[in-house]
Protein backbone atom coordinates (compact mmCIF):
# COMPACT_ATOMS: atom_id res chain seq x y z
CA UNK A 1 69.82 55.27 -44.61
CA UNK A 2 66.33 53.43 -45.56
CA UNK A 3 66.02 49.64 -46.52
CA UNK A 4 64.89 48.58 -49.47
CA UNK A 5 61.41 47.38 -49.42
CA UNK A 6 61.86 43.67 -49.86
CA UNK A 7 64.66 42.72 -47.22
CA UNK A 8 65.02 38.98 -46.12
CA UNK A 9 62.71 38.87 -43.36
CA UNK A 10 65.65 37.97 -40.82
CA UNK A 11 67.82 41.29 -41.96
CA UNK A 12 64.64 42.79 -40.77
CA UNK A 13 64.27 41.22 -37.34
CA UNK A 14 67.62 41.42 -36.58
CA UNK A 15 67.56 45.49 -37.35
CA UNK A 16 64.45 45.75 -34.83
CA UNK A 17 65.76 43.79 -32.61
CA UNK A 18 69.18 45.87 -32.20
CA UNK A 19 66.83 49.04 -32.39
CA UNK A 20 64.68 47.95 -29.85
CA UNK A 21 66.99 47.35 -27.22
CA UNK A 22 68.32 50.97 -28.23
CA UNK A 23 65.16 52.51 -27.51
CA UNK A 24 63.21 50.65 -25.54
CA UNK A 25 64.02 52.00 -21.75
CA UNK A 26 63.98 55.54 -22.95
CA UNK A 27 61.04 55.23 -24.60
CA UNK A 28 59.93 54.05 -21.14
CA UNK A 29 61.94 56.89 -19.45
CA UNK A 30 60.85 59.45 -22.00
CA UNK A 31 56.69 58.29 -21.11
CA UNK A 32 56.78 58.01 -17.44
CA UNK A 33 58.38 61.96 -17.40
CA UNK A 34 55.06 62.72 -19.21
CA UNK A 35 52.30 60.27 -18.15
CA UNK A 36 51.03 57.89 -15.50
CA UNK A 37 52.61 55.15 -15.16
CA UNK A 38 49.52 53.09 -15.95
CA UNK A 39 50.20 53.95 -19.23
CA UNK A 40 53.80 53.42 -19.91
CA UNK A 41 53.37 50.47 -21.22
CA UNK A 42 50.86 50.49 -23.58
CA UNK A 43 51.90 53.92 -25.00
CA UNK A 44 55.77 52.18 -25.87
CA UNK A 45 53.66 48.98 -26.79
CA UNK A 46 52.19 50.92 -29.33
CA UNK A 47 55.30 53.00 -30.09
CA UNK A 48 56.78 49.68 -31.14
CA UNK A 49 54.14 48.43 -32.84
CA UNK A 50 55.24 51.39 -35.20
CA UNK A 51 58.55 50.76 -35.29
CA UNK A 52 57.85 47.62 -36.68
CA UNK A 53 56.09 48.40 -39.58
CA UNK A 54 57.59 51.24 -40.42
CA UNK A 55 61.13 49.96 -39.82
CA UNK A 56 62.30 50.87 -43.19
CA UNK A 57 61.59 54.04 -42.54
CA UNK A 58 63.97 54.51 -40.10
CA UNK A 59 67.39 56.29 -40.27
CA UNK A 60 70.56 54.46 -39.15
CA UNK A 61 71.70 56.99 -37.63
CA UNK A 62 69.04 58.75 -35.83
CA UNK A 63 66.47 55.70 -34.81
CA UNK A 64 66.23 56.97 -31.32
CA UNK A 65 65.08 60.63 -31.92
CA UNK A 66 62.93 58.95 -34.64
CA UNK A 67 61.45 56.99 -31.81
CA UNK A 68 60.70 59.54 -29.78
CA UNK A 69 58.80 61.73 -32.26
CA UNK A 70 56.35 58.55 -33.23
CA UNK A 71 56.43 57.87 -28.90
CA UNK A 72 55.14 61.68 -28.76
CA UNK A 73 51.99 61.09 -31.28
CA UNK A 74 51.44 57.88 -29.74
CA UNK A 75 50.49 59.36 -26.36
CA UNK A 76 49.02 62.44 -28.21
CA UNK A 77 46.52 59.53 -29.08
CA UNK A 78 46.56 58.33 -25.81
CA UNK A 79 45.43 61.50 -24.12
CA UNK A 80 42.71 61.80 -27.16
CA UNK A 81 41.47 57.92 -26.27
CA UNK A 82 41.25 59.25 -22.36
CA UNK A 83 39.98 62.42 -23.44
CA UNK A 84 36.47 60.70 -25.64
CA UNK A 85 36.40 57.76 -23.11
CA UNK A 86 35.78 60.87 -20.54
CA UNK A 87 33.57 62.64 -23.09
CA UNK A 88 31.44 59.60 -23.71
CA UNK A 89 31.08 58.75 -20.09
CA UNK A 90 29.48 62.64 -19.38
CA UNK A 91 27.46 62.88 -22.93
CA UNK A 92 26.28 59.74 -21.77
CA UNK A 93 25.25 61.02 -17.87
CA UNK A 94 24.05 63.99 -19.55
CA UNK A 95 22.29 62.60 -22.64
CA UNK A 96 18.21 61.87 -22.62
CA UNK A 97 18.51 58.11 -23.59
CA UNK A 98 15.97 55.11 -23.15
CA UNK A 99 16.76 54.95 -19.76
CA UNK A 100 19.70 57.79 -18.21
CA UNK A 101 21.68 56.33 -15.19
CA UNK A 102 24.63 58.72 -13.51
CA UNK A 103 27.44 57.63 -14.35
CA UNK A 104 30.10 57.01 -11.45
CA UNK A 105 33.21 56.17 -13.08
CA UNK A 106 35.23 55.08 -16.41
CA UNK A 107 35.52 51.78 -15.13
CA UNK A 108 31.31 51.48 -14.90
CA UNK A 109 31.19 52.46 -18.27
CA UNK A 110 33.81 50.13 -19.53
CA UNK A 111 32.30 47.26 -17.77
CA UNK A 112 28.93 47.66 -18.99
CA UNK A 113 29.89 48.25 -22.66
CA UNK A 114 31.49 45.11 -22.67
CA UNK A 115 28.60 43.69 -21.68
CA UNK A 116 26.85 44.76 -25.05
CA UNK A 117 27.42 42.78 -28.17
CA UNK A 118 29.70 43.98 -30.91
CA UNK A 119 27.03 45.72 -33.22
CA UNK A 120 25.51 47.76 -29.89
CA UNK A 121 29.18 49.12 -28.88
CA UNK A 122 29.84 50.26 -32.17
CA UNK A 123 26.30 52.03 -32.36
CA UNK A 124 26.69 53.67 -29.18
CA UNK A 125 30.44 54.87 -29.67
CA UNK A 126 28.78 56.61 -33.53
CA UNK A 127 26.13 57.86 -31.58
CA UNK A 128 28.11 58.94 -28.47
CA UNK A 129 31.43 59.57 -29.28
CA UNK A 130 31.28 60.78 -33.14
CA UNK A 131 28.01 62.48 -31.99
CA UNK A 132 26.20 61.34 -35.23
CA UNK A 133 22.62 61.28 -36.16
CA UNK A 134 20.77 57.28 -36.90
CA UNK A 135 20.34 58.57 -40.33
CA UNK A 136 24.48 59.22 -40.69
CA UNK A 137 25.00 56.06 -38.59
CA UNK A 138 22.83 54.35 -41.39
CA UNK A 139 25.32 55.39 -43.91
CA UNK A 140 28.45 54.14 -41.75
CA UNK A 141 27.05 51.10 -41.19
CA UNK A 142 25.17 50.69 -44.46
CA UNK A 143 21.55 50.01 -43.15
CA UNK A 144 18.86 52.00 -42.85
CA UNK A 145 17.95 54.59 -40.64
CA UNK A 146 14.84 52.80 -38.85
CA UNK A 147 16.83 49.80 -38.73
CA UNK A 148 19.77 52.52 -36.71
CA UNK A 149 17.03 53.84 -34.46
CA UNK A 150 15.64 50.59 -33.06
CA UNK A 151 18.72 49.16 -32.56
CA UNK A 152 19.74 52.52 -30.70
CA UNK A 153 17.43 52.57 -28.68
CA UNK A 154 17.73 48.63 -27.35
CA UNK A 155 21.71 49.15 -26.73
CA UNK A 156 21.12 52.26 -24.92
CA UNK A 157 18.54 50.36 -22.75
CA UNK A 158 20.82 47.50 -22.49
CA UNK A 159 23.66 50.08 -21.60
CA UNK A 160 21.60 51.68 -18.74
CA UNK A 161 20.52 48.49 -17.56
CA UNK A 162 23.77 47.13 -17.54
CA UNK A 163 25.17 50.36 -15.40
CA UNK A 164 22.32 50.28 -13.00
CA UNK A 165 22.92 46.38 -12.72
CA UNK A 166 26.60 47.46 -11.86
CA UNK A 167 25.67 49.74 -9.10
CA UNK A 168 23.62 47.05 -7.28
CA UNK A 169 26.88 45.65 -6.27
CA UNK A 170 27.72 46.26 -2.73
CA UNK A 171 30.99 48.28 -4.12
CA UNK A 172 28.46 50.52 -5.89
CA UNK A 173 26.83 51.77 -2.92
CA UNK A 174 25.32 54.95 -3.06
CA UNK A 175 24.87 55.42 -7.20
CA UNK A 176 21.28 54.71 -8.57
CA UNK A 177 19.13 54.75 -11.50
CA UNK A 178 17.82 57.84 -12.66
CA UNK A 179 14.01 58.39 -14.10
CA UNK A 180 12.99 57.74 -17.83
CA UNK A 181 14.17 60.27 -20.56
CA UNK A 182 12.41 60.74 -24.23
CA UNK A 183 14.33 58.24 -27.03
CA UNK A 184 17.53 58.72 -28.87
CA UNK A 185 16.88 61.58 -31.54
């Protein structure tokens, strides 16, 4: 049976709370039989997350199976987060940018986005991940398309410099920097 909207907001925590400690260690069970266990928590994290705002959604009598279904799409987006993270990390060994650099690992990559600012992650996930254009970035991010192509082109730089400063560690023996390429399209 489904809540009305507008219960008292303690009705409402004390229905997740009895819910979650229902499902909580077969979401966990129910995860680990279909993932790594690196991701366990995170994917029931998120499955939670869920349950919580979409509490009144959930039937009285059914709130595990209910559960599991949103636990399923939650590491269907899981897998689809590894699967572009893995994408990104070969368009961008593969890709002619500013300056190319092989790529040895997720973990490079991750590292040396977070080195670039806000703006310059979210330009090279458009360009890299959603695979657009500078003139359809322009439109996402509501400047123009010179403005898109400049900017491009100086995270992409930062990016590869940022890798290649990553390799020079002693852990990243054995990786190096890789000639110039022709700009970003």
């Amino acid at each position: 049976m489904n809540r009305p909207p507008h219960v008292p907001d303690a009705i409402r925590r004390d229905r997740y709370e009895r819910i979650f400690r229902e499902v909580y260690e077969p979401l966990q069970h129910y995860v680990l039989r279909r993932a790594a266990p690196s991701v366990v928590d995170d994917v029931v994290a998120e499955a939670l997350s869920v349950l919580w705002r979409r509490l009144d959604e959930v039937p009285d009598d059914a709130a595990l199976p209910w559960c599991y279904g949103v636990t399923r799409r939650c590491l269907a987006n899981h897998r689809r987060g590894d699967t572009r993270r893995q994408q990104l990390a070969q368009r961008l060994a593969n890709e002619p940018v500013s300056v190319a650099v092989s790529l040895g690992n997720e973990s490079e990559l991750t590292a040396a986005l977070e080195q670039l600012s806000t703006d310059e992650r979210e330009l090279v996930r458009l360009w890299a991940w959603e695979q657009l254009q500078p003139r359809e970035i322009a439109v996402v991010l509501a400047i123009s398309a010179n403005a898109v192509s400049i900017r491009l082109h100086r995270a992409q730089r930062r990016l590869a410099d940022a890798l290649a400063a990553g390799r020079k560690d002693p852990g990243h023996a054995g990786h190096e920097a890789v000639g110039h390429a022709k700009e970003a399209r």
